[in-house]
C-alpha atoms as a PDB file:
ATOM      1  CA  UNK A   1     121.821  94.511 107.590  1.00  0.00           C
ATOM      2  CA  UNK A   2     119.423  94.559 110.735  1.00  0.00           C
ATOM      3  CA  UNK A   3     117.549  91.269 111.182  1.00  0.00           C
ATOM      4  CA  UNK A   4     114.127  91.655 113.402  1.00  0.00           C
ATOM      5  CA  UNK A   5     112.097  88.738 114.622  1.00  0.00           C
ATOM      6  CA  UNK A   6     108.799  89.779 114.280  1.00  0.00           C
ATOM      7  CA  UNK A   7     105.591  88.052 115.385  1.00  0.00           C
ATOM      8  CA  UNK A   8     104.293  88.860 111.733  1.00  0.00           C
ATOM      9  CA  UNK A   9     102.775  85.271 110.768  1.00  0.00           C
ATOM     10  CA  UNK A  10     100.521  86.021 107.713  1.00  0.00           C
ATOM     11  CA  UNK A  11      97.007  84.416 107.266  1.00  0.00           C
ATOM     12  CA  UNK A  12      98.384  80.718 106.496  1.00  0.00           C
ATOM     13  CA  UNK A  13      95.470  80.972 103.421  1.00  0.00           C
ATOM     14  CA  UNK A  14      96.603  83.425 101.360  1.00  0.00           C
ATOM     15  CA  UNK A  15      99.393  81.412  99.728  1.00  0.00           C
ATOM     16  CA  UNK A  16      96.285  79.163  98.669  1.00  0.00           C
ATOM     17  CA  UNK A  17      94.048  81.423  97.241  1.00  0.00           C
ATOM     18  CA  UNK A  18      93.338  82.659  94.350  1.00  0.00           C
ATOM     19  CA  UNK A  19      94.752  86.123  92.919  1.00  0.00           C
ATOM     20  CA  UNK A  20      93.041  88.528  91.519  1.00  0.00           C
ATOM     21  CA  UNK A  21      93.775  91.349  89.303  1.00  0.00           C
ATOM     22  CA  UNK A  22      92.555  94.799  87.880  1.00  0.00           C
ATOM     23  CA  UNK A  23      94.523  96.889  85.515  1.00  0.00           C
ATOM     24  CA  UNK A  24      93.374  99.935  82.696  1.00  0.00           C
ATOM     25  CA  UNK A  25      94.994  96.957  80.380  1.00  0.00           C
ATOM     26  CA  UNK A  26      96.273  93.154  80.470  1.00  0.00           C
ATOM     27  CA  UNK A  27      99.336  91.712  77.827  1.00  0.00           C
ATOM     28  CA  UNK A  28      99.689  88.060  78.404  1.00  0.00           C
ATOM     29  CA  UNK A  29     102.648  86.161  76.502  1.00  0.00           C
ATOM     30  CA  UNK A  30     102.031  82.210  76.490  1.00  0.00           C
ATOM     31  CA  UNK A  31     105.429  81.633  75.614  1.00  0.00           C
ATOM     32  CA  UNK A  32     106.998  82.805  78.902  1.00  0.00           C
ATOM     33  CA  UNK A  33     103.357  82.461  80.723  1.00  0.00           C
ATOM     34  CA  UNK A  34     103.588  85.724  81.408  1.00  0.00           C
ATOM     35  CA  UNK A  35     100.374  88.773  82.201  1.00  0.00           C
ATOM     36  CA  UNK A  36     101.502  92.441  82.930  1.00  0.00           C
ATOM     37  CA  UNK A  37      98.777  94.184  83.722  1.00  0.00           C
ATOM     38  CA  UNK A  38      99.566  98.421  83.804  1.00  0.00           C
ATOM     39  CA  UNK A  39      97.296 101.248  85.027  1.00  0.00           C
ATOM     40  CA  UNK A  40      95.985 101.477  88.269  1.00  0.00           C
ATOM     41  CA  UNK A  41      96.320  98.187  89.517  1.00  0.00           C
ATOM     42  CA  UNK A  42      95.153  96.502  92.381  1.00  0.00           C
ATOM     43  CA  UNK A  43      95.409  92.710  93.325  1.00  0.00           C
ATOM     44  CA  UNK A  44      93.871  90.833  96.215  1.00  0.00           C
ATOM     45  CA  UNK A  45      94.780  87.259  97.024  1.00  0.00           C
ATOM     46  CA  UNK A  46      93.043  86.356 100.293  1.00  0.00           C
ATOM     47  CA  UNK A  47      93.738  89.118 102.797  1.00  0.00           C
ATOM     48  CA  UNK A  48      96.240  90.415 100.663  1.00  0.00           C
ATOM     49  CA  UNK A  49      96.535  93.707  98.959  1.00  0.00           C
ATOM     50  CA  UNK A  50      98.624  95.132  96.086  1.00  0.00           C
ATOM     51  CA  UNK A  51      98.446  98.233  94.513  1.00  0.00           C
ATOM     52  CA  UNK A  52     101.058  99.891  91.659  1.00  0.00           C
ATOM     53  CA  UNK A  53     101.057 101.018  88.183  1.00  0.00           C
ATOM     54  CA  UNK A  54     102.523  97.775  86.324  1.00  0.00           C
ATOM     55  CA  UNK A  55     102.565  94.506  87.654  1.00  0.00           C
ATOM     56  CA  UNK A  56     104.208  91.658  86.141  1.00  0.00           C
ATOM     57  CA  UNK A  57     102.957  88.267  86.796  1.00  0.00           C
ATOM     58  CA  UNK A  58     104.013  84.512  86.163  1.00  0.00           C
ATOM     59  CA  UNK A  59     102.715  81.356  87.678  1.00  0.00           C
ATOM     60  CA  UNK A  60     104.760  78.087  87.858  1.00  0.00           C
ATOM     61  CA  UNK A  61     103.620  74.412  86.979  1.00  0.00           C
ATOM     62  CA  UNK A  62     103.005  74.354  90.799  1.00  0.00           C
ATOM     63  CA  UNK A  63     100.660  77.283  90.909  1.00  0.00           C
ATOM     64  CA  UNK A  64     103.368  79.264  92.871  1.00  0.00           C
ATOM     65  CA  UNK A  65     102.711  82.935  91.715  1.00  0.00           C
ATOM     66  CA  UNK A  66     105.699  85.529  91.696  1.00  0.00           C
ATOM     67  CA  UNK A  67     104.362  89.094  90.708  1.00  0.00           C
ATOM     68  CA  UNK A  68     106.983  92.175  90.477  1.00  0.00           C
ATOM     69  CA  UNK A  69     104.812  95.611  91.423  1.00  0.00           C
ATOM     70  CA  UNK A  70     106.318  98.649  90.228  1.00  0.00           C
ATOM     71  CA  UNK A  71     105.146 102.421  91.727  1.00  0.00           C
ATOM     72  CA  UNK A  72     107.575 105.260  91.943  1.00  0.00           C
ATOM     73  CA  UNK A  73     109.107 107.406  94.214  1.00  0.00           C
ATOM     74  CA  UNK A  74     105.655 109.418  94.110  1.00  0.00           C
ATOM     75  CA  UNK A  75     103.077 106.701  94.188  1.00  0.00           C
ATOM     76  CA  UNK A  76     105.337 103.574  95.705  1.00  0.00           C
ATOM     77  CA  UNK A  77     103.683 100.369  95.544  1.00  0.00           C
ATOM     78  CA  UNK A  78     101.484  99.064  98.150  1.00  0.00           C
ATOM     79  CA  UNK A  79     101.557  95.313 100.015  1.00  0.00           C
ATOM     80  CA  UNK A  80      99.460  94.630 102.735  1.00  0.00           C
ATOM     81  CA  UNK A  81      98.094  92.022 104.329  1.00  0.00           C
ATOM     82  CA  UNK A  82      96.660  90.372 107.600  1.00  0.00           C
ATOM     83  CA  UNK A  83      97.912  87.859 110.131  1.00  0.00           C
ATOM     84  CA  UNK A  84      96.926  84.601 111.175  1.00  0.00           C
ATOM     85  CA  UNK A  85      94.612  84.564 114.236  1.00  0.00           C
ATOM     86  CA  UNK A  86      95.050  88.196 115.171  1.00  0.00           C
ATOM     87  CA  UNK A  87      93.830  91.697 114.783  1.00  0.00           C
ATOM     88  CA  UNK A  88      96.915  92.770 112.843  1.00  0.00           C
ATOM     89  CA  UNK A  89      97.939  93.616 109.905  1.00  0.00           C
ATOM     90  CA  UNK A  90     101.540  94.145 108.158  1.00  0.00           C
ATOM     91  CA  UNK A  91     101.735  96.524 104.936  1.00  0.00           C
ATOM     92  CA  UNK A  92     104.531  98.620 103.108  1.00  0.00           C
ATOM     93  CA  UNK A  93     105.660 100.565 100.599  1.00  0.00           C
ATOM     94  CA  UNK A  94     108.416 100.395  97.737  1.00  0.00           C
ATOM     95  CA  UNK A  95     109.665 101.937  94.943  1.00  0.00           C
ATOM     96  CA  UNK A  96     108.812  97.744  93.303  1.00  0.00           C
ATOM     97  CA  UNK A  97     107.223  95.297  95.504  1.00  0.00           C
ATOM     98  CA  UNK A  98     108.254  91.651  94.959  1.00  0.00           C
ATOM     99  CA  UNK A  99     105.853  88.630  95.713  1.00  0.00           C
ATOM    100  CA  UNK A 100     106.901  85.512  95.828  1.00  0.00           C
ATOM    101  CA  UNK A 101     103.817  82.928  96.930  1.00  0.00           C
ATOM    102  CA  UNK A 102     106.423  79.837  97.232  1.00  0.00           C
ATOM    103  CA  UNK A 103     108.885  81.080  99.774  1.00  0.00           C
ATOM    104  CA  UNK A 104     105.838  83.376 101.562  1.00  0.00           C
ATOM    105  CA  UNK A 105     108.132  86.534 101.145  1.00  0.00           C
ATOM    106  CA  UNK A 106     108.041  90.259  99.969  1.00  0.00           C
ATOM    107  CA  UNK A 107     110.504  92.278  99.114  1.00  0.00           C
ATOM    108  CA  UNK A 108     109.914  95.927  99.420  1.00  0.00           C
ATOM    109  CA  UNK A 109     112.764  97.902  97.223  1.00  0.00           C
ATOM    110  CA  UNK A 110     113.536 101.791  96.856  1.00  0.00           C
ATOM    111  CA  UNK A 111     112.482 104.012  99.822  1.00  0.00           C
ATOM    112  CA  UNK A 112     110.850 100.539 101.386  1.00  0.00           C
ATOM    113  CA  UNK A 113     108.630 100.690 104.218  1.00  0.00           C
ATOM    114  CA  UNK A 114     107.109  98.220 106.593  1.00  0.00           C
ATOM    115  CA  UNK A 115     104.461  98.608 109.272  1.00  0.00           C
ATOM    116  CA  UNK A 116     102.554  96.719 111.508  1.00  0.00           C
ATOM    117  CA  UNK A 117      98.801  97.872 112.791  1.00  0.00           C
ATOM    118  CA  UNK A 118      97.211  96.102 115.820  1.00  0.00           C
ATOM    119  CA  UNK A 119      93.622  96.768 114.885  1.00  0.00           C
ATOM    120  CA  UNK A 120      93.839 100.160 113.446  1.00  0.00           C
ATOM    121  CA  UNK A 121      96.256 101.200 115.795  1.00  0.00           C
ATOM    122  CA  UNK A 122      99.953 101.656 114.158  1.00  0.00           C
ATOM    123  CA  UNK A 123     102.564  99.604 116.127  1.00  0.00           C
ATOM    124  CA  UNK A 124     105.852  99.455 114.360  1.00  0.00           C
ATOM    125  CA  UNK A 125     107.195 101.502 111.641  1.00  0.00           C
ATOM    126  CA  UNK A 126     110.536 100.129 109.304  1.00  0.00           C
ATOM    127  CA  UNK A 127     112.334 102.588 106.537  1.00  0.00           C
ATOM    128  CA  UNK A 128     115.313 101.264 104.703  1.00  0.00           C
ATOM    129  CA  UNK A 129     116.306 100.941 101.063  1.00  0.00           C
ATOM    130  CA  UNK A 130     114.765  97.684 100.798  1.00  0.00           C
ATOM    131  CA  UNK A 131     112.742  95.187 103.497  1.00  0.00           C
ATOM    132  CA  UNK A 132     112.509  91.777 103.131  1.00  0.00           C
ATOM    133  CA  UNK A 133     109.529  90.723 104.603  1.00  0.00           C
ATOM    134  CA  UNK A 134     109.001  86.786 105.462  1.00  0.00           C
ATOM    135  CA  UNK A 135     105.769  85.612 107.026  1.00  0.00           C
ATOM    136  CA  UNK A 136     106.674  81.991 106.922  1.00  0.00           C
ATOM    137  CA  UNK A 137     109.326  82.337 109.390  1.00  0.00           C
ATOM    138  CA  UNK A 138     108.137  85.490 110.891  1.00  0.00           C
ATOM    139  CA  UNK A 139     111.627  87.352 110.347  1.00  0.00           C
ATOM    140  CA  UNK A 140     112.243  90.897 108.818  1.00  0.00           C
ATOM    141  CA  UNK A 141     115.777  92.558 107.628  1.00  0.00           C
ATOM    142  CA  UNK A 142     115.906  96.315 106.806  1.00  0.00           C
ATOM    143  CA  UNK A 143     118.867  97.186 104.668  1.00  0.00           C
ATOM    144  CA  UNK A 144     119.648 100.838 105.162  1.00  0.00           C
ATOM    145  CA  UNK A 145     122.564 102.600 102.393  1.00  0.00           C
ATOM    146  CA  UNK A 146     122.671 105.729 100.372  1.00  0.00           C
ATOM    147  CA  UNK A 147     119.708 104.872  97.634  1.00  0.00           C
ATOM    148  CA  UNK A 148     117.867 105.901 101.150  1.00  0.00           C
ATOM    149  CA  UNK A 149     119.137 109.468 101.925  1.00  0.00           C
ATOM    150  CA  UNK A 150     117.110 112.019 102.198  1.00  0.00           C
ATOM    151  CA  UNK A 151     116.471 115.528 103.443  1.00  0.00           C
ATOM    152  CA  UNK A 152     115.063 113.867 106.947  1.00  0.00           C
ATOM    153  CA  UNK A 153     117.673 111.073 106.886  1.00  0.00           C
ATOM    154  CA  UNK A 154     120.814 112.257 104.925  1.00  0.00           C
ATOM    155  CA  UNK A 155     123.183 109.006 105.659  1.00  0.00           C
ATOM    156  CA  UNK A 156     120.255 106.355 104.273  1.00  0.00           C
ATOM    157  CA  UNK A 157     120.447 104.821 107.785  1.00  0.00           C
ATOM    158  CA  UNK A 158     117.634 101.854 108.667  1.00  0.00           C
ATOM    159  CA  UNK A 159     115.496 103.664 111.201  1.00  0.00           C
ATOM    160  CA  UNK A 160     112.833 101.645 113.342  1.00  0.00           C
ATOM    161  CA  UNK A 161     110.195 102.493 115.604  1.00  0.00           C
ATOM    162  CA  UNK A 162     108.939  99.768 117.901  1.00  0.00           C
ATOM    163  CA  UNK A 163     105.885  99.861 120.405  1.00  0.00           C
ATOM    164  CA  UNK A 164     105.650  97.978 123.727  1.00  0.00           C
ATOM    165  CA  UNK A 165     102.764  95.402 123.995  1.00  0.00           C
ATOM    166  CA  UNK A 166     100.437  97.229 126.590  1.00  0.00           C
ATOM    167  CA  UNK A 167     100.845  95.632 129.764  1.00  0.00           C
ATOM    168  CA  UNK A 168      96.862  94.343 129.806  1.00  0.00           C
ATOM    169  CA  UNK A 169      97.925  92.792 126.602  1.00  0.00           C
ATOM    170  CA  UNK A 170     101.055  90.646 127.489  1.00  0.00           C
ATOM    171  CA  UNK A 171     101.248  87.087 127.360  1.00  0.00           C
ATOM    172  CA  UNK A 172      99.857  85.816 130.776  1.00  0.00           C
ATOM    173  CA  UNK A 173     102.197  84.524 132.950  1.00  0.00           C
ATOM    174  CA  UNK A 174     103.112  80.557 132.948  1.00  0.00           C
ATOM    175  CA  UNK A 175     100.272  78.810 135.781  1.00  0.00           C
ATOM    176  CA  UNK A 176     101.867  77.665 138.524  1.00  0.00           C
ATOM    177  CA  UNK A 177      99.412  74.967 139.280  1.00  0.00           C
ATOM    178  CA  UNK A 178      99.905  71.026 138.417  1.00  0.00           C
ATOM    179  CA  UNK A 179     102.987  69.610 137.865  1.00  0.00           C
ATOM    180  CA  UNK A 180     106.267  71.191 139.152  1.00  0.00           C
ATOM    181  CA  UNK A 181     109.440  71.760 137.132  1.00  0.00           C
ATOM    182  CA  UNK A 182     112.610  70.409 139.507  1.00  0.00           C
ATOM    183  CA  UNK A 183     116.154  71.523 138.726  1.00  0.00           C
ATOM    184  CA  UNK A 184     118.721  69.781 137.911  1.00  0.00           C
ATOM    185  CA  UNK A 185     121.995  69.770 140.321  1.00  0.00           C
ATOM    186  CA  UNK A 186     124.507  69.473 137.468  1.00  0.00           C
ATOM    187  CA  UNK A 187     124.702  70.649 133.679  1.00  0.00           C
ATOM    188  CA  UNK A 188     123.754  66.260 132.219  1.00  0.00           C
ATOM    189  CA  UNK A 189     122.189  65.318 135.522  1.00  0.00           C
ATOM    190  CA  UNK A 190     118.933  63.292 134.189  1.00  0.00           C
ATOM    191  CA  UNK A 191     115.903  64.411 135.842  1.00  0.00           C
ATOM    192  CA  UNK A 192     113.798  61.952 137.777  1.00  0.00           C
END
């Protein structure tokens, strides 16, 4: 399994907003508190974005919401959504996309991919057989394997492709002006 730290923090008000949802047809069952909606669906919640042919959706006595987003290998289903403070957004693909609202995660399963846009501008680009995607703690694994192979990449390995921050864009270097960091002589010394 790769793990990535990514600087992928998600718009902190999605996980409070409300979802919605539109589907060819709705079946709710009260007695697990369960909708699935099936037919072209597409759900917002905030800045995000979900599209599939069937999602299935329960809500906890918390209001957590946990939806399961099936496509195909065709017409995968689609996650997107925007982070916090920047002009970026983070969206993928799957075979079934899994949304979990309480742990701030999505899993991306079955030909999974994950990218990241900086304005419209694609950054990175993840394919594995499944991506876990966490926006609470900004972290990303790729799990590669055979359910991946194909004709372009016949041993299912993770493959990655990661951008440089332009140079104009970097974080700005530490200022060098008020008060003045002294080192220590010794690994313990207290500093004065």
């Amino acid at each position: 399994m790769l793990l990535v730290a990514a600087a992928a923090h998600a718009e902190l008000a999605d996980k409070d907003k409300p979802m919605n949802i539109e589907a060819d047809s709705l079946r709710y069952d009260d007695k697990t508190q369960t909708s699935v909606f099936s037919g072209n669906v597409l759900v917002t919640k905030g800045t995000i974005i979900m599209r599939g042919s069937v999602i299935k959706i329960r809500q906890d006595a918390k209001g957590n919401q946990f939806g399961e987003l099936d496509g195909t290998d065709k017409a995968p289903g689609f996650f997107r959504q925007k982070r916090e403070g920047v002009d970026e957004w983070v969206e993928g693909e799957g075979v079934q996309v899994v949304y979990n609202s309480e742990t701030q995660t999505v899993v991306l399963n079955g030909n999974a991919t994950l990218r990241r846009y900086r304005g419209t501008q694609l950054n990175d680009i993840n394919e594995g057989n499944q991506i876990v995607y966490n926006s609470l703690t900004e972290v990303f694994s790729v799990k590669g394997g055979p359910n991946n192979a194909s004709v372009t990449n016949p041993s299912g390995r993770v493959r990655a492709m990661l951008t440089p921050i332009p140079k104009d864009e970097a974080a700005p270097a530490p200022s060098t002006d008020g008060a003045k960091l002294r080192p220590s002589g010794k690994i313990g010394e207290q500093r004065k």
